[in-house]
N, C-alpha and C. Protein backbone atom coordinates (compact mmCIF):
# COMPACT_ATOMS: atom_id res chain seq x y z
N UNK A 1 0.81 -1.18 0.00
CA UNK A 1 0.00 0.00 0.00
C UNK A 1 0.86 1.25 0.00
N UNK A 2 1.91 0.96 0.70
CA UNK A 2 3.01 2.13 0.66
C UNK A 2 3.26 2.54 -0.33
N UNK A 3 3.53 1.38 -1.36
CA UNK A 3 4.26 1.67 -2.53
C UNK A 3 2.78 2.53 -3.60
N UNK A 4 1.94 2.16 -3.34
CA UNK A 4 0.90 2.83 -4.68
C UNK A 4 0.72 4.45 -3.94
N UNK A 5 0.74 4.77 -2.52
CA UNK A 5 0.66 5.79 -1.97
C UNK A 5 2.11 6.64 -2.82
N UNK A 6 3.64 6.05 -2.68
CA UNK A 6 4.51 6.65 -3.37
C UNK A 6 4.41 6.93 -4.74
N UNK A 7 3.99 6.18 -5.40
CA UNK A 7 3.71 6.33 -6.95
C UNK A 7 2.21 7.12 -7.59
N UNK A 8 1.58 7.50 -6.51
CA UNK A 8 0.74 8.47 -6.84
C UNK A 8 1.37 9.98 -6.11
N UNK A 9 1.63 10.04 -5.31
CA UNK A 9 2.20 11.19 -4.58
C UNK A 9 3.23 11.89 -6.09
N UNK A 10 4.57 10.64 -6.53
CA UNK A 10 5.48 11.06 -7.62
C UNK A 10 4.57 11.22 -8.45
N UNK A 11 3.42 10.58 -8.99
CA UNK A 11 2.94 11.35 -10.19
C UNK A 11 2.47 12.64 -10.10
N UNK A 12 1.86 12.96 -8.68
CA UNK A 12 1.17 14.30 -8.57
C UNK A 12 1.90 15.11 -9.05
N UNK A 13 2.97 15.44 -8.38
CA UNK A 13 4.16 16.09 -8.14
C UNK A 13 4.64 16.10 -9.94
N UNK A 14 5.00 15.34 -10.04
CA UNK A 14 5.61 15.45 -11.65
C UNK A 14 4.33 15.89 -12.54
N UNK A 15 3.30 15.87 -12.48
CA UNK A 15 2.15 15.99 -13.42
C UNK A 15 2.11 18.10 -13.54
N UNK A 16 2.34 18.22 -11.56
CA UNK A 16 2.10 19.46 -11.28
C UNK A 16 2.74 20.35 -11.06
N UNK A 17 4.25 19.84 -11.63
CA UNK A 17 5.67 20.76 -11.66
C UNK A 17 5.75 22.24 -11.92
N UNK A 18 4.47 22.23 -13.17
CA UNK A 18 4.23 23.38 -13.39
C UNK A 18 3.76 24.13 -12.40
N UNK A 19 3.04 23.99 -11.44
CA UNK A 19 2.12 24.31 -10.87
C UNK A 19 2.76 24.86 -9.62
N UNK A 20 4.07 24.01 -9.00
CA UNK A 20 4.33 24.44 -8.02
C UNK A 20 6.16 25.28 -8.18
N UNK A 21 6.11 25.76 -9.63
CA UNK A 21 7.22 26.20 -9.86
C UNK A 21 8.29 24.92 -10.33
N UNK A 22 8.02 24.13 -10.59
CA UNK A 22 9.50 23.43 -10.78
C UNK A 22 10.16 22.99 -12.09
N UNK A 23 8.84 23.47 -13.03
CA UNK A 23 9.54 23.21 -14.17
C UNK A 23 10.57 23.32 -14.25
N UNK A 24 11.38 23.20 -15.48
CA UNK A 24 12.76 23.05 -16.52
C UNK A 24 12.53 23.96 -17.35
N UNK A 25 13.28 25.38 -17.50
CA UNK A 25 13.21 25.73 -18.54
C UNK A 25 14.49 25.86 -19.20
N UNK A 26 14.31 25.82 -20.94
CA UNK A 26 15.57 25.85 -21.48
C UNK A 26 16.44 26.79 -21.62
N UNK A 27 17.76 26.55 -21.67
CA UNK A 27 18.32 27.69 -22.17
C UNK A 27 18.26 28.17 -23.37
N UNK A 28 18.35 29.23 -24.04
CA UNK A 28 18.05 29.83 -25.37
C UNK A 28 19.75 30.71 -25.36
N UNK A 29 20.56 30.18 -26.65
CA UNK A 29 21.26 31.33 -26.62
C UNK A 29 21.07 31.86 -27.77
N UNK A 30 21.42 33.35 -27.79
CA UNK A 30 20.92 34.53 -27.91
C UNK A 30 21.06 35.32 -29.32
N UNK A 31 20.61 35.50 -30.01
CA UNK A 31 20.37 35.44 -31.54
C UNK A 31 20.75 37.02 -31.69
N UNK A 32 21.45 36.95 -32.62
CA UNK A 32 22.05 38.55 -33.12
C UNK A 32 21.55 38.88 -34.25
N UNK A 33 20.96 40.22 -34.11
CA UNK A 33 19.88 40.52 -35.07
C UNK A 33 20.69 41.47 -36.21
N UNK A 34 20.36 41.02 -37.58
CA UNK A 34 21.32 41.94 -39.04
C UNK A 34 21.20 43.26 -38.63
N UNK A 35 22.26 44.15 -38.47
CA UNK A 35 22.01 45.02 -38.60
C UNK A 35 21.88 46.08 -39.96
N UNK A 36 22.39 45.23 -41.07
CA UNK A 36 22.37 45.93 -42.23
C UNK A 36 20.64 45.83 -42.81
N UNK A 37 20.03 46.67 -43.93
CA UNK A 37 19.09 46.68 -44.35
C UNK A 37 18.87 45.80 -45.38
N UNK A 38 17.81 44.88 -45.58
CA UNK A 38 17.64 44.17 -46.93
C UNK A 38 16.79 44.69 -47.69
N UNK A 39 18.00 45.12 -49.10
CA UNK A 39 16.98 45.40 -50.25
C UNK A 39 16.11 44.01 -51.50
N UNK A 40 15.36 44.59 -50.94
CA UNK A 40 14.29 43.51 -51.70
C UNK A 40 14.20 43.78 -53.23
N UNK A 41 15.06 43.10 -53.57
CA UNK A 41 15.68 43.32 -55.49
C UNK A 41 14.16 42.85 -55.81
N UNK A 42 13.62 43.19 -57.01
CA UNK A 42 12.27 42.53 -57.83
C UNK A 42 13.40 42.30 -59.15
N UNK A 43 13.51 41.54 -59.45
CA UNK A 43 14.30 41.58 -61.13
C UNK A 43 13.41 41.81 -61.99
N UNK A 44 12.13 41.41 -61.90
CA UNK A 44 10.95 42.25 -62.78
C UNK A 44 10.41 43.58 -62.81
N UNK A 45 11.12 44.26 -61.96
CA UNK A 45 11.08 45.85 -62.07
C UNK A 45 11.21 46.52 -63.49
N UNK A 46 12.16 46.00 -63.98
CA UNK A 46 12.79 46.78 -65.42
C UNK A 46 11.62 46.31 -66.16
N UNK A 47 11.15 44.83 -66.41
CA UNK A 47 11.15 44.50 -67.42
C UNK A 47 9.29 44.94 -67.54
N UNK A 48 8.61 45.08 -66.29
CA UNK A 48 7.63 45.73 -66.02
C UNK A 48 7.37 47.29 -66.37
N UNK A 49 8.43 48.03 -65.60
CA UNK A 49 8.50 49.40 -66.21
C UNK A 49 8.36 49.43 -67.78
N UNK A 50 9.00 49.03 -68.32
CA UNK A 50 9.43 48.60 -70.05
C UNK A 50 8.04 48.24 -70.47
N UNK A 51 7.56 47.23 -70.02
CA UNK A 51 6.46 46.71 -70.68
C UNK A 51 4.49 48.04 -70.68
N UNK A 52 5.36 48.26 -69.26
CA UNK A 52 4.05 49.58 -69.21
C UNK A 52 4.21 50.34 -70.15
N UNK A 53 5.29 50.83 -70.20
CA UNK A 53 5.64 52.37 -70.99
C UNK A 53 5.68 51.71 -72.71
N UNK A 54 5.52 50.16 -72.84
CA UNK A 54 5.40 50.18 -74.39
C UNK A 54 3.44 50.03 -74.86
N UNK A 55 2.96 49.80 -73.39
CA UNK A 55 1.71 49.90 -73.83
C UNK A 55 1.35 50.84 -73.99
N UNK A 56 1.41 52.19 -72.91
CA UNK A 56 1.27 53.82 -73.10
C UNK A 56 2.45 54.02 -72.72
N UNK A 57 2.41 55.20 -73.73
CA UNK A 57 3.95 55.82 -73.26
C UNK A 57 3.65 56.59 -72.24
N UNK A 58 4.47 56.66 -71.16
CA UNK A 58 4.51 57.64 -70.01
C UNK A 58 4.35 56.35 -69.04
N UNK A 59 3.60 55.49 -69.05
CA UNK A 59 3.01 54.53 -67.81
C UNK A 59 4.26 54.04 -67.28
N UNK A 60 5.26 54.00 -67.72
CA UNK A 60 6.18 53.16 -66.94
C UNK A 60 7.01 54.09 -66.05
N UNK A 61 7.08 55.37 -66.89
CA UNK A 61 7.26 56.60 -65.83
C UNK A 61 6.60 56.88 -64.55
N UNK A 62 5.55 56.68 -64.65
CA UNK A 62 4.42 56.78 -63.23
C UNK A 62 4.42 55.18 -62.52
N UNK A 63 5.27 54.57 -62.97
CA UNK A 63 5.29 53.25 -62.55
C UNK A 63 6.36 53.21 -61.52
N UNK A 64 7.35 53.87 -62.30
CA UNK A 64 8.71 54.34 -60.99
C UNK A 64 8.78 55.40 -60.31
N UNK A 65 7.06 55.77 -60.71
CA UNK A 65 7.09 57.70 -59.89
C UNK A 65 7.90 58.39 -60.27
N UNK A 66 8.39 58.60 -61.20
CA UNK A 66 8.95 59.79 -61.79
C UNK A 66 7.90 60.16 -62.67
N UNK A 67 7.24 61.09 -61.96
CA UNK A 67 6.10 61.58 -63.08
C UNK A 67 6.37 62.91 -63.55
N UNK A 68 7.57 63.50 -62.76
CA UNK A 68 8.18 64.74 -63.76
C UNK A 68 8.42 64.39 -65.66
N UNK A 69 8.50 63.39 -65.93
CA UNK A 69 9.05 63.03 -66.95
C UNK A 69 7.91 62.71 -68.11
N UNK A 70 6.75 62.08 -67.43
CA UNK A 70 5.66 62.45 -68.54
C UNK A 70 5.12 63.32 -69.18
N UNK A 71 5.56 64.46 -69.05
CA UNK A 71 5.19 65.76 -69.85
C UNK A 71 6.31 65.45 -70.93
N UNK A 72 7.13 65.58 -70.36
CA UNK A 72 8.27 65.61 -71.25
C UNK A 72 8.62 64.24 -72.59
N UNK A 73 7.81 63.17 -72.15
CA UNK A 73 7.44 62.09 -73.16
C UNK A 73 6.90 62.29 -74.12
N UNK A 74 5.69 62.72 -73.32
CA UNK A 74 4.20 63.50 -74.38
C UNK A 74 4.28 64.85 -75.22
N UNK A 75 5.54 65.51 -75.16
CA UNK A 75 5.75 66.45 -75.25
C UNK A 75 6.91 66.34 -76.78
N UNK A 76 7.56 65.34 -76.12
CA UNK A 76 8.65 65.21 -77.43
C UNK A 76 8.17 64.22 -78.36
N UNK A 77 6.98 63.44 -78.45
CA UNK A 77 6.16 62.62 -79.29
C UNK A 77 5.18 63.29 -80.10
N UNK A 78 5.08 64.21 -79.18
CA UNK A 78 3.15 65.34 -80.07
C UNK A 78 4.10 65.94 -80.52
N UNK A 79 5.08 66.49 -80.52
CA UNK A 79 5.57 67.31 -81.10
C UNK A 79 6.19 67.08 -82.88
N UNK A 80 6.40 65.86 -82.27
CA UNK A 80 7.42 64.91 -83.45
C UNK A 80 6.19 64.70 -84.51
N UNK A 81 5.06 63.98 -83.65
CA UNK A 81 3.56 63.64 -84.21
C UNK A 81 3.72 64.64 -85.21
N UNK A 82 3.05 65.87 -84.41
CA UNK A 82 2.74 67.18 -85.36
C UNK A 82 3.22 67.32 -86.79
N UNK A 83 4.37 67.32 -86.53
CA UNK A 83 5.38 67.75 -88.11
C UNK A 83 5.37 66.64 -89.05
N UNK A 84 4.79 65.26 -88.65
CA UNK A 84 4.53 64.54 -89.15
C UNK A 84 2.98 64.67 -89.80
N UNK A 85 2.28 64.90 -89.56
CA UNK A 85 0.96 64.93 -89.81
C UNK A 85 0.92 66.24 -90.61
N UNK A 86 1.44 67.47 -90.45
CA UNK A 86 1.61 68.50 -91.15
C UNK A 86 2.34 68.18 -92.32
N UNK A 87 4.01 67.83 -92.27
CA UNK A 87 4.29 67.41 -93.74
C UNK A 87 3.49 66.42 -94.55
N UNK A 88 2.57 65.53 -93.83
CA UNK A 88 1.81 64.52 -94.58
C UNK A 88 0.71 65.19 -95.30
N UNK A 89 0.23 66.07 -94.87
CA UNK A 89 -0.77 67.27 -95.47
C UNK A 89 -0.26 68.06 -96.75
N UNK A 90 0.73 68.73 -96.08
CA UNK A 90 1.82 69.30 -97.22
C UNK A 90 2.19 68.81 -98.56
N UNK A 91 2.69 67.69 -98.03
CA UNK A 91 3.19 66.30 -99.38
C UNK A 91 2.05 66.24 -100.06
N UNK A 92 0.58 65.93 -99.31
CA UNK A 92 -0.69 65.19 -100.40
C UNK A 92 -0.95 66.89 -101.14
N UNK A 93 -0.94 67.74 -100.69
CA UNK A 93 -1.28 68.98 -101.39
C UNK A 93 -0.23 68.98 -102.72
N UNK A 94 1.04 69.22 -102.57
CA UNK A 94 1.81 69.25 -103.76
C UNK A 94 1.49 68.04 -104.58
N UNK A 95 1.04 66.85 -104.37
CA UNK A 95 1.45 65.95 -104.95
C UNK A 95 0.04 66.16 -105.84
N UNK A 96 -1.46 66.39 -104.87
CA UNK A 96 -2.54 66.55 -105.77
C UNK A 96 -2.44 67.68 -106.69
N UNK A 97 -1.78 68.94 -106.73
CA UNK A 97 -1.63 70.08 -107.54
C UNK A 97 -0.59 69.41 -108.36
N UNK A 98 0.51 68.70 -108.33
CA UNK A 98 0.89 68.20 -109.62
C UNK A 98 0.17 67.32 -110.36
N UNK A 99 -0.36 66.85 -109.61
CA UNK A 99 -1.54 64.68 -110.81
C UNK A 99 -2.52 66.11 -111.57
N UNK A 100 -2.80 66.92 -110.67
CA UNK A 100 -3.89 68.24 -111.64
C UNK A 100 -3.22 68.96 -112.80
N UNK A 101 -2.00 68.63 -112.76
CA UNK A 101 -1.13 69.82 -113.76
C UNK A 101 -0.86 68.81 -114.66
N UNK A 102 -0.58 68.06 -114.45
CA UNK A 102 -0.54 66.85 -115.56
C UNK A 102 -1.74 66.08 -116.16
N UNK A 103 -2.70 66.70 -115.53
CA UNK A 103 -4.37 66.41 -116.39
C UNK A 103 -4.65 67.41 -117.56
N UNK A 104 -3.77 68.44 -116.94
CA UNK A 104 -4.08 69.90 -117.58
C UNK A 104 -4.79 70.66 -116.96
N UNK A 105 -5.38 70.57 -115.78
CA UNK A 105 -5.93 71.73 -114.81
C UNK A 105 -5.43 73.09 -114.25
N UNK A 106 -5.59 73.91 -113.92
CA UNK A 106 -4.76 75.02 -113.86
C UNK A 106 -4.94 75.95 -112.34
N UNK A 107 -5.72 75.05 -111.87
CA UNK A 107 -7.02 75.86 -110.99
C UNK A 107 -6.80 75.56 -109.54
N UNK A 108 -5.49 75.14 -108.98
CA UNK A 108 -4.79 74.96 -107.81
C UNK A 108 -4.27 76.05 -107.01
N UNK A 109 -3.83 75.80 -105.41
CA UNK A 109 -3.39 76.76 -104.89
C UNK A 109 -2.43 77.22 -105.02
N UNK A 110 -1.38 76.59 -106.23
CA UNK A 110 0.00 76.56 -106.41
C UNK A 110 -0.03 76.72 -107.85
N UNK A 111 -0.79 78.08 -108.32
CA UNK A 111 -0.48 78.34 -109.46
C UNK A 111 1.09 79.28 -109.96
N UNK A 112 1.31 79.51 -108.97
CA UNK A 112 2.62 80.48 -109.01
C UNK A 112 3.90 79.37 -109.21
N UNK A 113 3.43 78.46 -109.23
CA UNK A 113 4.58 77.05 -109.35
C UNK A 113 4.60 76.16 -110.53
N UNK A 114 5.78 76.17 -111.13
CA UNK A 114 5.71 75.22 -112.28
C UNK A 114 6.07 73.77 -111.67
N UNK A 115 6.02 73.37 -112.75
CA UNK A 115 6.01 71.45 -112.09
C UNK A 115 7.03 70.93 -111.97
N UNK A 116 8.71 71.37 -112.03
CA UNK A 116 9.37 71.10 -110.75
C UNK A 116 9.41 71.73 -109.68
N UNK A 117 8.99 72.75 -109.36
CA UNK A 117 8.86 73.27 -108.15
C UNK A 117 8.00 72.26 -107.60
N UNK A 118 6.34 71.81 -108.22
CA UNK A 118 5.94 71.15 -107.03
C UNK A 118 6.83 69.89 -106.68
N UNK A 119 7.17 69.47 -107.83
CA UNK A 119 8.17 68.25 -107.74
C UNK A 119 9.38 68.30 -106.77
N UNK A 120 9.85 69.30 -106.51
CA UNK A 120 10.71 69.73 -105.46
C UNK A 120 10.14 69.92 -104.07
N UNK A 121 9.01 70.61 -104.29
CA UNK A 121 7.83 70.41 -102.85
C UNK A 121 7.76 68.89 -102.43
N UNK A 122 6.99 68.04 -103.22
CA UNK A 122 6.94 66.96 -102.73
C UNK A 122 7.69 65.90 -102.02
N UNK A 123 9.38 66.31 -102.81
CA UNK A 123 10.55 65.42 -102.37
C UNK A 123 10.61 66.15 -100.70
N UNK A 124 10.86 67.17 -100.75
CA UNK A 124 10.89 68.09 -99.24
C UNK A 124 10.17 67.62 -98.01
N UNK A 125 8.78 67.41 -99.08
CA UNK A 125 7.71 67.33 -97.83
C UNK A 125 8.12 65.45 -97.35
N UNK A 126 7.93 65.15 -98.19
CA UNK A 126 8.05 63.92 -98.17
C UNK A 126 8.93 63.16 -96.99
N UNK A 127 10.67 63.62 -97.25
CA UNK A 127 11.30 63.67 -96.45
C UNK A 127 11.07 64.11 -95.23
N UNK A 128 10.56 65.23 -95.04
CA UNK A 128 10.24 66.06 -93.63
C UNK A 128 9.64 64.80 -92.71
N UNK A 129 8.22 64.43 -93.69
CA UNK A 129 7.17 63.50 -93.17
C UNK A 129 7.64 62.08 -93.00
N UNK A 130 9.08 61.14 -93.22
CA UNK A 130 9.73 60.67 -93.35
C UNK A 130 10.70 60.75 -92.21
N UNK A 131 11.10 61.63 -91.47
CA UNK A 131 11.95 61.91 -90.71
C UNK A 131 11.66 61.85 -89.30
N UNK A 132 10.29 62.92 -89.77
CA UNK A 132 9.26 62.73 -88.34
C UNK A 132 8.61 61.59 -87.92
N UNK A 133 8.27 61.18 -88.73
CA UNK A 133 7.89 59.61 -88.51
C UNK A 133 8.84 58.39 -87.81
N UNK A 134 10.53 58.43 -88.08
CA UNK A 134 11.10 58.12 -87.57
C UNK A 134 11.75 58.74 -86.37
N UNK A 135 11.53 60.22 -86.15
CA UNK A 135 11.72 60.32 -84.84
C UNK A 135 10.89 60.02 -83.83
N UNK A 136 9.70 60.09 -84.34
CA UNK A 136 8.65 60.01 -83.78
C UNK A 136 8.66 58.21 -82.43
N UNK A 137 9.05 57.39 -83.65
CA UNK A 137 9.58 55.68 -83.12
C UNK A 137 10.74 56.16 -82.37
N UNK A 138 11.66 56.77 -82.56
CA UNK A 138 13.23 56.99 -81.78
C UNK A 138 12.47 57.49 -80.46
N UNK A 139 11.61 58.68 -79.98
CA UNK A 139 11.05 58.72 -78.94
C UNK A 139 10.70 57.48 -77.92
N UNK A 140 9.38 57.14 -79.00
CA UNK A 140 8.52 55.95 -78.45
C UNK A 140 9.46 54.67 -77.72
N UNK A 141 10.87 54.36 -78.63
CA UNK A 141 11.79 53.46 -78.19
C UNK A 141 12.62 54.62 -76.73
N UNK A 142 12.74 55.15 -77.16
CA UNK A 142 13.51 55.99 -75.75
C UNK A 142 12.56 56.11 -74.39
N UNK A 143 11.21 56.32 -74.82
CA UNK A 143 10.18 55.97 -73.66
C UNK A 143 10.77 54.77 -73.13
N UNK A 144 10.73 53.26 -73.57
CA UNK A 144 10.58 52.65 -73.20
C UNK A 144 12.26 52.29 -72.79
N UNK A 145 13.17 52.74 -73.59
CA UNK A 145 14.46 52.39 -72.70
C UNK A 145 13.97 52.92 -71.47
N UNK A 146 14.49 54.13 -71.49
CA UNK A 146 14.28 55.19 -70.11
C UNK A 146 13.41 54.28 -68.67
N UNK A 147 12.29 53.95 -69.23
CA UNK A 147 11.57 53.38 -68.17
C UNK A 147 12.17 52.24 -67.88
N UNK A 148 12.88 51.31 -68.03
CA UNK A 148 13.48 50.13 -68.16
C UNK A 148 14.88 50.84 -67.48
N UNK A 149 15.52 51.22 -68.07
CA UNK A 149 16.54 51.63 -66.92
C UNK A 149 16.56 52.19 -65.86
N UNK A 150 15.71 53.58 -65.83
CA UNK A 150 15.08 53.80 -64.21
C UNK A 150 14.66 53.24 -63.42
N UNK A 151 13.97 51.84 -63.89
CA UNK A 151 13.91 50.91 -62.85
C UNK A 151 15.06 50.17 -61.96
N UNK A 152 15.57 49.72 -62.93
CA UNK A 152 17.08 49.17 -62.96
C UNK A 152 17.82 49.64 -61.96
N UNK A 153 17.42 51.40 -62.48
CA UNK A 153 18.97 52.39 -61.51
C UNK A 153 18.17 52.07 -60.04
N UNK A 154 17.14 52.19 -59.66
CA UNK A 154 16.40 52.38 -58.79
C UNK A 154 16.41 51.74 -57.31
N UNK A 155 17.23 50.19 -58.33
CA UNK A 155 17.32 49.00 -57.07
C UNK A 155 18.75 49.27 -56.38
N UNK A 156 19.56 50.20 -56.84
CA UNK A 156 21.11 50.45 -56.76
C UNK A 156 21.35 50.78 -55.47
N UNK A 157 22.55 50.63 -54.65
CA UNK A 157 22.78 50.92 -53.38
C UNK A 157 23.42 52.18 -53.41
N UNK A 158 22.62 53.72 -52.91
CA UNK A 158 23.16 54.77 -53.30
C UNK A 158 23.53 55.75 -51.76
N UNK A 159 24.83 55.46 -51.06
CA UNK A 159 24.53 56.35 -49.40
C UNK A 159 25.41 56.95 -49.66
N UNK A 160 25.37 57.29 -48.34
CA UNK A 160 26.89 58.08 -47.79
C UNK A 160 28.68 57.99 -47.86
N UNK A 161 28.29 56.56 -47.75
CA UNK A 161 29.75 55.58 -47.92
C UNK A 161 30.44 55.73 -48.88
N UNK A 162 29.75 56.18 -50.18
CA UNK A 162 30.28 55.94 -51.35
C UNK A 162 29.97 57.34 -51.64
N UNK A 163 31.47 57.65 -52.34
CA UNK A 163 30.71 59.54 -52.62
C UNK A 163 32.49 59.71 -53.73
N UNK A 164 32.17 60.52 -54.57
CA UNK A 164 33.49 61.30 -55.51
C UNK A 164 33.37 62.49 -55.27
N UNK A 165 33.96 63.06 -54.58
CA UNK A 165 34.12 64.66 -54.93
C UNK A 165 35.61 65.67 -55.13
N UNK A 166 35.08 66.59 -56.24
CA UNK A 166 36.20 67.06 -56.65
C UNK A 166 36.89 68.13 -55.66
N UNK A 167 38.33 68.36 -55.82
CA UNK A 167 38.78 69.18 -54.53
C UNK A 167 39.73 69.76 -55.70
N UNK A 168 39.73 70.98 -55.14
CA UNK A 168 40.42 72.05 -55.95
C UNK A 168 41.36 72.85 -54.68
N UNK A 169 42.79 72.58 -54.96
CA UNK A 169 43.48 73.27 -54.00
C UNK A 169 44.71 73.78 -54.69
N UNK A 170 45.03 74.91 -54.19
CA UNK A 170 46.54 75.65 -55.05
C UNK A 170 47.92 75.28 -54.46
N UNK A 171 48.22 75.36 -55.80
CA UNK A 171 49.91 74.68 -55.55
C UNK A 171 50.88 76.29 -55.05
N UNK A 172 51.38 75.75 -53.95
CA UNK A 172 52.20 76.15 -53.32
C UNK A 172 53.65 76.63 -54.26
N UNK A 173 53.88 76.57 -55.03
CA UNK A 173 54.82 76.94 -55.87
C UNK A 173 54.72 77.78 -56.76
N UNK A 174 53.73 77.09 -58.06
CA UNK A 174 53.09 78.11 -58.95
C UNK A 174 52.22 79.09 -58.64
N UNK A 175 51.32 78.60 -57.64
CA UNK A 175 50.14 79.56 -57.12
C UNK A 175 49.53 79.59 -57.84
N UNK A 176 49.22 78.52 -58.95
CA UNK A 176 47.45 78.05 -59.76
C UNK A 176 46.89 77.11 -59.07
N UNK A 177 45.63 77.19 -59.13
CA UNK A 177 45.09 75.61 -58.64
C UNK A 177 44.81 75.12 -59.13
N UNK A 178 44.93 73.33 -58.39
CA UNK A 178 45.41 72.53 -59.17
C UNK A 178 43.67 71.72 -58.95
N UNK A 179 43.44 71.03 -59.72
CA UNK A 179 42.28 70.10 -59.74
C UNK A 179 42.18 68.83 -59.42
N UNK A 180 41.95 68.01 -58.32
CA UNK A 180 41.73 66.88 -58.13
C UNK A 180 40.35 66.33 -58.35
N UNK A 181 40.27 65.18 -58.03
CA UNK A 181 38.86 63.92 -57.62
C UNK A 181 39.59 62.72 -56.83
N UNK A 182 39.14 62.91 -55.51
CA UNK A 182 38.82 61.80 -54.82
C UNK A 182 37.76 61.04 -54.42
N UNK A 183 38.00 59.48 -54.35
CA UNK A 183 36.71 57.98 -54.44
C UNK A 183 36.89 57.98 -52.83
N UNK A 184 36.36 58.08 -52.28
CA UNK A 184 36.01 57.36 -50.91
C UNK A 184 35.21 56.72 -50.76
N UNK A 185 35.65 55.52 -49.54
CA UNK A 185 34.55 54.32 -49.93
C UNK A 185 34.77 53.82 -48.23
N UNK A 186 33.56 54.59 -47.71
CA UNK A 186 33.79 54.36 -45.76
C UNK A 186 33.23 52.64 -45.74
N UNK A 187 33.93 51.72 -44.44
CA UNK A 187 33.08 50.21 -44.57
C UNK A 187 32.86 50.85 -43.08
């Protein structure tokens, strides 16, 4: 009887260790926390920016928040547009006052012009409308570099640590000054 009295007493006791303070607790040693910052690279940044700005131009600009720069998209495209759409006007005018001069009509806005002059108009315009048209794509492709590399630059590690600056100090002899650049690079 002794013995089932001992073996319930030890179970109490062990069941209720918690209870009366006696747990075990573990040791934990002690975890050192990064102190440097993690940049969270997306490698689909660029290729996202890029892909916005080829659906509308400007979107990939407002994609990296640089929205100073969408005027300036829209600005060097309408512009390009314009002279395109104007020499294309230009060109069909000379070209219809010559097909009329060669019907024998006389009755155009370009009566003061014989038919190489318009013939000279047309090559002009032509070209103009030709030019613009390809700057017009040289933009549209520069939209979309631009946005594609601003992304790019964006993920770059840019502080304090790292800095060039130029120092300008006079030589002690000649008494011109002389021009340096020093890289410092603090760890």
């Amino acid at each position: 009887m002794h013995k089932i009295i001992f073996i319930g007493l030890f179970l109490f006791t062990a069941g209720n260790a918690t209870v009366f303070g006696q747990s075990k607790t573990k040791k934990t040693s002690p975890i050192a926390k990064d102190t440097l910052k993690s940049n969270d690279i997306d490698p689909l940044t660029p290729a996202k920016a890029a892909f916005y700005s080829a659906v509308l131009p400007g979107l990939g600009q407002a994609y990296n928040k640089k929205y100073w720069k969408i005027p300036l998209v829209y600005g060097a495209m309408g512009t390009s547009l314009y002279y395109y759409i104007d020499s294309n006007k230009k060109y069909h005018q000379y070209r219809d006052a010559y097909k009329r001069r060669l019907e024998g009509y006389n009755d155009d806005n370009y009566t003061y012009l014989d038919k190489t002059r318009l013939i000279a108009g047309q090559k002009f315009y032509q070209r103009n409308r030709d030019l613009s048209a390809l700057i017009t794509l040289g933009f549209y492709v520069l939209n979309i570099v631009d946005a594609n590399v601003d992304a790019a630059l964006i993920q770059f590690n840019v502080d304090e640590n790292i800095s060039v600056k130029p120092i300008i100090y006079p030589n002690n002899v000649t008494l011109k000054t002389n021009v340096g650049l020093t890289i410092n690079y603090n760890f």
